[in-house]
C-alpha atoms as a PDB file:
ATOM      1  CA  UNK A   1       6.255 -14.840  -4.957  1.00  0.00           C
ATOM      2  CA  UNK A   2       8.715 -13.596  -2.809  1.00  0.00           C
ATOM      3  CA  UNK A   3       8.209  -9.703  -1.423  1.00  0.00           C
ATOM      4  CA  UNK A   4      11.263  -8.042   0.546  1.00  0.00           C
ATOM      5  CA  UNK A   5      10.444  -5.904   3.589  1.00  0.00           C
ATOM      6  CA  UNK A   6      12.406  -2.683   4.158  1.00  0.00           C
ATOM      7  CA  UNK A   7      14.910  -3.202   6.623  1.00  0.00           C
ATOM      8  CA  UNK A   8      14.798  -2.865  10.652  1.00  0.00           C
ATOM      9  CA  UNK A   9      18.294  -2.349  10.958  1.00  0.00           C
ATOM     10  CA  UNK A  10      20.690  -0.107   9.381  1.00  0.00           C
ATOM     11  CA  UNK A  11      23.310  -0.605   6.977  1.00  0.00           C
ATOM     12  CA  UNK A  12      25.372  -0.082   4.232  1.00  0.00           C
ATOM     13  CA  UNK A  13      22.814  -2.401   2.258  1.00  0.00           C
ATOM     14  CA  UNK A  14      19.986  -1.514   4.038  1.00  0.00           C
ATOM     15  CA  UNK A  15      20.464   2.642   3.408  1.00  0.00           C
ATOM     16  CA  UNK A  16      20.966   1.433  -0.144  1.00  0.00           C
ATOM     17  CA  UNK A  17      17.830   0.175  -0.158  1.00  0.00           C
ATOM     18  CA  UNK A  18      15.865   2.705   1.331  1.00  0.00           C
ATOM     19  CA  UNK A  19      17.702   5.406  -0.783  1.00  0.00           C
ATOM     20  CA  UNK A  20      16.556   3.675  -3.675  1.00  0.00           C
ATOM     21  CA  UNK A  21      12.683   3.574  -2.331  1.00  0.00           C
ATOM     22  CA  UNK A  22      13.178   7.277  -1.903  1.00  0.00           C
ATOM     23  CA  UNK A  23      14.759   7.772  -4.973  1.00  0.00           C
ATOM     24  CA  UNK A  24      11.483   6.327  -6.891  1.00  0.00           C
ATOM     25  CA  UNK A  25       9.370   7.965  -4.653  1.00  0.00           C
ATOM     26  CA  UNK A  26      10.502  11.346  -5.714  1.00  0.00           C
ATOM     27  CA  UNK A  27      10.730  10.350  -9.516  1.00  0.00           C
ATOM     28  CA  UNK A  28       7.378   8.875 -10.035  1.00  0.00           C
ATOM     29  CA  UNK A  29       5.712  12.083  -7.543  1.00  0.00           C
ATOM     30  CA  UNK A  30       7.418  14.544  -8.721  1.00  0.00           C
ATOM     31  CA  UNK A  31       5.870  14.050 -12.212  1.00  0.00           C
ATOM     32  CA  UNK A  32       2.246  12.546 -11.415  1.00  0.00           C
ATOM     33  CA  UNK A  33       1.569  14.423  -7.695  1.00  0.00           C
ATOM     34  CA  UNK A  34       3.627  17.520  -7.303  1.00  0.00           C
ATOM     35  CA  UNK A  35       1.751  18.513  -4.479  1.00  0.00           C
ATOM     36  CA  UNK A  36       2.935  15.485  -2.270  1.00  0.00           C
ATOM     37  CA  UNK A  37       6.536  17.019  -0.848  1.00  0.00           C
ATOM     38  CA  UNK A  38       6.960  14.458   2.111  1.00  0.00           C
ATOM     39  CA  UNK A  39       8.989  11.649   0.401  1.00  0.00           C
ATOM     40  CA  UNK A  40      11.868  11.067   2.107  1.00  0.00           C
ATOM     41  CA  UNK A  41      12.360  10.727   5.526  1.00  0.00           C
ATOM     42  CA  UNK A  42       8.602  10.686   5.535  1.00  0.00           C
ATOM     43  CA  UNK A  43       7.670   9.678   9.903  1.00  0.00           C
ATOM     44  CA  UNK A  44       5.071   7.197   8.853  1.00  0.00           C
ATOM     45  CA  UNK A  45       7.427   4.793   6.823  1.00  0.00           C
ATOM     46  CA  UNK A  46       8.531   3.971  10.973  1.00  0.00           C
ATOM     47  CA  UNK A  47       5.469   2.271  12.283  1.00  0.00           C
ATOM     48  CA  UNK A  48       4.562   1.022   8.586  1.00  0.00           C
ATOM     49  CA  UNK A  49       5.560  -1.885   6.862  1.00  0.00           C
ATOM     50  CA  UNK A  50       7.137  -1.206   3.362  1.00  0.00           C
ATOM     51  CA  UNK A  51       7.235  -3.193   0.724  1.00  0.00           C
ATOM     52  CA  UNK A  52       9.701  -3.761  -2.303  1.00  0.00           C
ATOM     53  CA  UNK A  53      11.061  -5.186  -5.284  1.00  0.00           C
ATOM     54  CA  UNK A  54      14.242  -4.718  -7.220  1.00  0.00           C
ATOM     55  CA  UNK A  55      15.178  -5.530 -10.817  1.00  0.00           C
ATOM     56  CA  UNK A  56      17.841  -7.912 -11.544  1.00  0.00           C
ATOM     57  CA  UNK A  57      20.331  -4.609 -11.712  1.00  0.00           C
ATOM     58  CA  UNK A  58      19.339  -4.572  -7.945  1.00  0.00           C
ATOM     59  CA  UNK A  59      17.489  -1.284  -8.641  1.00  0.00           C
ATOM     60  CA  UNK A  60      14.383  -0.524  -6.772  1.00  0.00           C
ATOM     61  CA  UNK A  61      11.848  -0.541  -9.125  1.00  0.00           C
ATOM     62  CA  UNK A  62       8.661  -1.175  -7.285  1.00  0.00           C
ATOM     63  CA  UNK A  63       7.199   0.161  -3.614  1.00  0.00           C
ATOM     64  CA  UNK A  64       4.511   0.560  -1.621  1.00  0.00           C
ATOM     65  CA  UNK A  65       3.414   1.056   2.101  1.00  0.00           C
ATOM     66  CA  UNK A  66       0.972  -0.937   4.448  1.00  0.00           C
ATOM     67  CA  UNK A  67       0.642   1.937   7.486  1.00  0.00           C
ATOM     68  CA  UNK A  68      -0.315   0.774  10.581  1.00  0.00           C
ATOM     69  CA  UNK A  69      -2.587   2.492  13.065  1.00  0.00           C
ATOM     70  CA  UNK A  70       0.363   3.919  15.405  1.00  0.00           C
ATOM     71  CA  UNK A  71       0.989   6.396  17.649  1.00  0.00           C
ATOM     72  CA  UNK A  72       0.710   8.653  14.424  1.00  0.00           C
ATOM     73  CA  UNK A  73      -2.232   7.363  13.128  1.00  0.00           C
ATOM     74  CA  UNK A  74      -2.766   6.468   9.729  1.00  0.00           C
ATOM     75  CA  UNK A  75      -1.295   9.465   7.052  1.00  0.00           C
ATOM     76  CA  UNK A  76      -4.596  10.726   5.358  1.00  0.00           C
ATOM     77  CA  UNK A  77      -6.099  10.508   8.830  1.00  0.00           C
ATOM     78  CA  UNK A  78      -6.922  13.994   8.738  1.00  0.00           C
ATOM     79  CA  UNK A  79      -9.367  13.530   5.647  1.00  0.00           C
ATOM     80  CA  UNK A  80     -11.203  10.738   6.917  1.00  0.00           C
ATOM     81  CA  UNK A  81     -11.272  11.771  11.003  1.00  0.00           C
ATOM     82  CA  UNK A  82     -15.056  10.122  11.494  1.00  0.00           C
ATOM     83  CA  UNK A  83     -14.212   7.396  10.074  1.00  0.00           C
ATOM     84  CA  UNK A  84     -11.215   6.213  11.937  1.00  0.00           C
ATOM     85  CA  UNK A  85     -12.704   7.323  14.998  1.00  0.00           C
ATOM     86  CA  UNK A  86     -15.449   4.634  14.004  1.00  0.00           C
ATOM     87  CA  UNK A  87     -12.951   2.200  13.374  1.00  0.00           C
ATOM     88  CA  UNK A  88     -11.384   2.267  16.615  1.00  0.00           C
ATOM     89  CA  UNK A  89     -14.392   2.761  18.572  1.00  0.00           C
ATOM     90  CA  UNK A  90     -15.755  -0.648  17.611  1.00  0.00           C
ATOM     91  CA  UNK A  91     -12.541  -2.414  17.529  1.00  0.00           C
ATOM     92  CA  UNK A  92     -11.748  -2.726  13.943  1.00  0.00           C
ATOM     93  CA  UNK A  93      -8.605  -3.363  12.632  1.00  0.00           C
ATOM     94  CA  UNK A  94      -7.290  -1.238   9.734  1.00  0.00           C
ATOM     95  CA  UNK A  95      -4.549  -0.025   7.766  1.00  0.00           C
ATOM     96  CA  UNK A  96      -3.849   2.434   4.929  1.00  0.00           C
ATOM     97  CA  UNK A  97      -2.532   1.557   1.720  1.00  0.00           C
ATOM     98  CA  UNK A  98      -0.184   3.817   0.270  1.00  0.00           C
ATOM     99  CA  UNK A  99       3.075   5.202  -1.433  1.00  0.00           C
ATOM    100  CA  UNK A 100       2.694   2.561  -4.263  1.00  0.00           C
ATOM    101  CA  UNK A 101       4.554   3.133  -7.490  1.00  0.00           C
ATOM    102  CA  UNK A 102       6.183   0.864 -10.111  1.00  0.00           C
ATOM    103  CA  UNK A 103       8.739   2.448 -12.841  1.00  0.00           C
ATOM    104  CA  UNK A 104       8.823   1.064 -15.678  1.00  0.00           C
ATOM    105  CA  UNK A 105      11.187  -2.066 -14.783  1.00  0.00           C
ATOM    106  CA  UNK A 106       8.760  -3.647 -12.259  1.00  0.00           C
ATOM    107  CA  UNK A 107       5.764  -3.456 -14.864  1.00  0.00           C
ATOM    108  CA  UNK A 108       3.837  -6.578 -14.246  1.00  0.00           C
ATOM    109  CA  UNK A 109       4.486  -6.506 -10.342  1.00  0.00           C
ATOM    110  CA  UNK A 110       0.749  -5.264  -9.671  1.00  0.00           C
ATOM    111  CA  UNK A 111      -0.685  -8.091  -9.036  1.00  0.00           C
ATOM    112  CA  UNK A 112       1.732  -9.494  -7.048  1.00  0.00           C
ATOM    113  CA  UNK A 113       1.661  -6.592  -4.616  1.00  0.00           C
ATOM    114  CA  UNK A 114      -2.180  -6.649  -4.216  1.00  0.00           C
ATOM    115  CA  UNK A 115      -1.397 -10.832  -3.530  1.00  0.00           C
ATOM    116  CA  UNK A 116       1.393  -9.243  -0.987  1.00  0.00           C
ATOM    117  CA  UNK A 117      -1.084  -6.493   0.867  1.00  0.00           C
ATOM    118  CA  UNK A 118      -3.770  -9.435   1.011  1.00  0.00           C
ATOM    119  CA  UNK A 119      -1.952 -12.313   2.554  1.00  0.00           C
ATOM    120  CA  UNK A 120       0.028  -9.966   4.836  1.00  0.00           C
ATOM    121  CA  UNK A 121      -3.640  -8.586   6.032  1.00  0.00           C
ATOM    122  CA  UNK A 122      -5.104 -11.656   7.006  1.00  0.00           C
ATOM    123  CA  UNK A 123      -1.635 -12.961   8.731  1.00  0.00           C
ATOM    124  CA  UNK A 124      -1.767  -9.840  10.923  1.00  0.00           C
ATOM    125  CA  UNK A 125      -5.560  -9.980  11.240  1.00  0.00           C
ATOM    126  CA  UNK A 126      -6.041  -6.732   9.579  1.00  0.00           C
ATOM    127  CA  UNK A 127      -9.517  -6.638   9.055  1.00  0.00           C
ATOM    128  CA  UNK A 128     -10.205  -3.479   6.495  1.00  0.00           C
ATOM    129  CA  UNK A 129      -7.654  -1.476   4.213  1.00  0.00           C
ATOM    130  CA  UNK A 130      -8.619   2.278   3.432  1.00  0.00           C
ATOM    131  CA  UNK A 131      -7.466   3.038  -0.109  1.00  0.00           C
ATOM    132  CA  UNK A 132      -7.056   6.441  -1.336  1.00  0.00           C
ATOM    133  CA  UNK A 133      -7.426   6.409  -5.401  1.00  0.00           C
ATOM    134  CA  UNK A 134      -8.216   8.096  -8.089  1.00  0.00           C
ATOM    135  CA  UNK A 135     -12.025   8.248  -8.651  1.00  0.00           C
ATOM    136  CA  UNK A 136     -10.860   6.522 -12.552  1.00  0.00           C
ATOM    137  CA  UNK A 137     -10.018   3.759 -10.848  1.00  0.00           C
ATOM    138  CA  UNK A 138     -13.275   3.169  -8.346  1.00  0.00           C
ATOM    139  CA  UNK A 139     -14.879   0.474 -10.977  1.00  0.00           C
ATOM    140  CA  UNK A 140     -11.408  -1.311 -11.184  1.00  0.00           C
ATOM    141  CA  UNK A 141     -11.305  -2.209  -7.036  1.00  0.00           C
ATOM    142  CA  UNK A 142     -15.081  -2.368  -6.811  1.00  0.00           C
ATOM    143  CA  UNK A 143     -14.776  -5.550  -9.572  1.00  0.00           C
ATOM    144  CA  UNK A 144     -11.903  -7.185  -8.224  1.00  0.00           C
ATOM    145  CA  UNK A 145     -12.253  -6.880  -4.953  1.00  0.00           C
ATOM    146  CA  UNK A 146     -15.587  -5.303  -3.989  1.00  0.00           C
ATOM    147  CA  UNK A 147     -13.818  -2.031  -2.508  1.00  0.00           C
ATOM    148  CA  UNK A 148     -16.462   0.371  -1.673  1.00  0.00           C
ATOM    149  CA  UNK A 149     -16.354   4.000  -2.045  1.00  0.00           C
ATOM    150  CA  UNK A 150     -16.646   5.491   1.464  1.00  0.00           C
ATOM    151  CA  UNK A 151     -15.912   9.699   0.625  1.00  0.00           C
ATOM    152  CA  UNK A 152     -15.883  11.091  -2.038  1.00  0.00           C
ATOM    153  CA  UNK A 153     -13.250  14.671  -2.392  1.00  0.00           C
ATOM    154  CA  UNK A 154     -14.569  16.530  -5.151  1.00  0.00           C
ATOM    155  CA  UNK A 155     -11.580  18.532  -5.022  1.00  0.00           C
ATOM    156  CA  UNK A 156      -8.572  16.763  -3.684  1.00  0.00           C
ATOM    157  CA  UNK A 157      -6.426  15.781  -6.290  1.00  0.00           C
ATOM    158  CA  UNK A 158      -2.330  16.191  -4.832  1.00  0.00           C
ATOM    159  CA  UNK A 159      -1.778  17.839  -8.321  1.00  0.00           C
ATOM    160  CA  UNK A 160      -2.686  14.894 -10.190  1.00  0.00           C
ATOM    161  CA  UNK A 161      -5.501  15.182 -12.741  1.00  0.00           C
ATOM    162  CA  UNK A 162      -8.482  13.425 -11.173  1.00  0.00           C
ATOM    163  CA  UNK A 163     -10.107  13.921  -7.781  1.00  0.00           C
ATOM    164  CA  UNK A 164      -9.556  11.181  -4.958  1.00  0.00           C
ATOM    165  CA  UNK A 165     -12.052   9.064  -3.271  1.00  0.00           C
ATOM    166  CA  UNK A 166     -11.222   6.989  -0.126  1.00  0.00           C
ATOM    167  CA  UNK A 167     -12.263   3.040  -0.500  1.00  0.00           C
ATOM    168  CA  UNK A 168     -12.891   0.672   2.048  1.00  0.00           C
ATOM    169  CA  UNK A 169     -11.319  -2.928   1.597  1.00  0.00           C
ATOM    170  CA  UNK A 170     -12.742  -5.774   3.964  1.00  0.00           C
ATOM    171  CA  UNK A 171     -10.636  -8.704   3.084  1.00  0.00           C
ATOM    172  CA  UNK A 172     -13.551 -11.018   4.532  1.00  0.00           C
ATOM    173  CA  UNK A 173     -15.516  -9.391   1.626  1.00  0.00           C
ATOM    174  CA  UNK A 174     -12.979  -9.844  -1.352  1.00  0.00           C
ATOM    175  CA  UNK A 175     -14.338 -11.156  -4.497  1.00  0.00           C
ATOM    176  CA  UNK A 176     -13.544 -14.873  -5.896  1.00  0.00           C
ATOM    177  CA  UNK A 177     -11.968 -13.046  -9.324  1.00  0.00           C
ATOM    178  CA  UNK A 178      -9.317 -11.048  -6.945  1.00  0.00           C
ATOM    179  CA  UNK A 179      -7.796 -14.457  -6.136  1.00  0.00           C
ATOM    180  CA  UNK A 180      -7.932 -15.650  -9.434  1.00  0.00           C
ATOM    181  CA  UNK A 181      -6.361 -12.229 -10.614  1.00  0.00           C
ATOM    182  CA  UNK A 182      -3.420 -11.918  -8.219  1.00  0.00           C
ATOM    183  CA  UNK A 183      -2.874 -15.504  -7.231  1.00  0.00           C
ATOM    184  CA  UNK A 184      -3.434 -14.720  -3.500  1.00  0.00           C
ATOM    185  CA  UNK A 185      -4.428 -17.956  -1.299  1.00  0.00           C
ATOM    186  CA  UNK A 186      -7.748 -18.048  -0.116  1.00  0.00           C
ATOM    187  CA  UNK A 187      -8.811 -17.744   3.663  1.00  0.00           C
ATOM    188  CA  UNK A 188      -7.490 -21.621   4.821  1.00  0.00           C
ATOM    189  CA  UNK A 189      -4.848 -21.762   2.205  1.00  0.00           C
ATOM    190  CA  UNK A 190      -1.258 -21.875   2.571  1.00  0.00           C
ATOM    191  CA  UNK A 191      -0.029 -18.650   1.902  1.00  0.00           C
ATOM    192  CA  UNK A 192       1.516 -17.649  -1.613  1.00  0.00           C
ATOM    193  CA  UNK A 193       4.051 -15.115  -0.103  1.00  0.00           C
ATOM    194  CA  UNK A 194       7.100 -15.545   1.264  1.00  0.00           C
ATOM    195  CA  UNK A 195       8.345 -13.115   3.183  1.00  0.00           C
ATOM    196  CA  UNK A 196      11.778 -12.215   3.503  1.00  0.00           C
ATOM    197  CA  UNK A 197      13.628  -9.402   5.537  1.00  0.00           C
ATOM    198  CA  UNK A 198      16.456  -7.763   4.040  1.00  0.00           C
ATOM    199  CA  UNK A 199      18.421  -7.914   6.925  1.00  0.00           C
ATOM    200  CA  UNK A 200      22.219  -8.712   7.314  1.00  0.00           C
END
C-alpha cells in the first residue's frame, strides 16, 4: 500500500492537493455533520499529519487526519479535558483520529487507512489513539481492534443522527483479526506502508 502525506511545502501541486482535501471535506460534512463549520483552513491540519488518496483522475477521493498532541492540543480536547490531562500526566503518548471521509471513488480504501493509522502509530511510538465515533459503530472497533468506549455523549451528535462516544485505541492491545482485516504488519514485521511525501 502506498499512502501520500499532505505536503510540507507549498505549491502549485501541493495547493491542488490540499484544495481537493478541502473540497471533500466540505462535500461529505456538509451533508452528514452540518454542525462541523471548520473545514478549511482548519489550525490543527498544521501540527497533524494528513493522510490521502486520489483516484486515477488525480481527484482526492479519500482523507483523514492523525493530530498530534501540539501546542494546540488535540481538536475534541475540550470534551475529553480529564482524560488528556491523564494522558500527559503519566507520559502517554496519544493522538486523535479524525477528519476521515471516503466519496464514493475511494470505496474500498478503509482498510487500508486503518493499516496506514496503525503502522504510522507504532513507527512514531504512539502509544493510544482516541477515536470519536458514532455510538453505531462501538461493536465494529471493539471486534476488530478491541477499542474501548471511554465517554459516552448522550447528546453530542455534530448534526449527524447518532450520539458520539470517544474510544480508546492501544495499539499494544489490537486484536489478531485487525491484522488479518487490514493487512497491517504485526509488532516485529516489516511494515506494509510505504510512505511517500508529495513533495516537489
Amino acid at each position: 500500500t502506498e499512502l501520500a502525506l499532505e505536503p510540507g511545502s507549498e505549491g502549485i501541486e501541493q495547493r491542488r492537493i490540499r484544495d481537493g482535501i478541502w473540497d471533500l471535506r466540505q462535500r461529505v460534512y456538509s451533508r452528514k455533520f452540518p454542525d462541523v463549520n471548520t473545514l478549511r483552513n482548519d489550525p490543527y491540519d498544521a501540527q497533524s499529519c494528513v493522510i490521502f488518496s486520489r483516484s486515477p483522475e488525480g481527484r482526492v477521493c479519500a482523507t483523514a487526519r492523525i493530530a498530534f498532541d501540539g501546542a494546540l492540543g488535540i481538536p475534541e480536547a475540550a470534551l475529553v479535558d480529564r482524560l488528556v490531562d491523564g494522558y500527559r500526566r503519566d507520559g502517554i503518548q496519544f493522538a486523535e483520529l479524525g477528519r476521515f471521509m471516503i466519496d464514493d471513488e475511494g470505496r474500498g480504501l478503509l482498510n487500508a487507512f486503518y493499516r496506514a493509522y496503525f503502522e504510522l502509530g507504532a513507527t512514531w511510538g504512539i502509544q493510544l489513539y482516541l477515536m470519536f465515533v458514532p455510538d453505531n459503530k462501538v461493536t465494529l472497533y471493539q471486534r476488530l481492534m478491541d477499542a474501548r468506549v471511554a465517554i459516552s455523549f448522550r447528546d453530542l451528535t455534530f448534526g449527524g443522527n447518532h450520539p458520539y462516544v470517544c474510544m480508546e485505541w492501544w495499539l499494544d492491545r489490537t486484536k489478531p483479526r485487525f491484522f488479518s482485516w487490514s493487512g497491517a504488519s504485526r509488532p516485529g514485521d516489516a511494515p506494509t506502508v510505504q510512505i511517500r511525501r508529495e513533495d516537489n
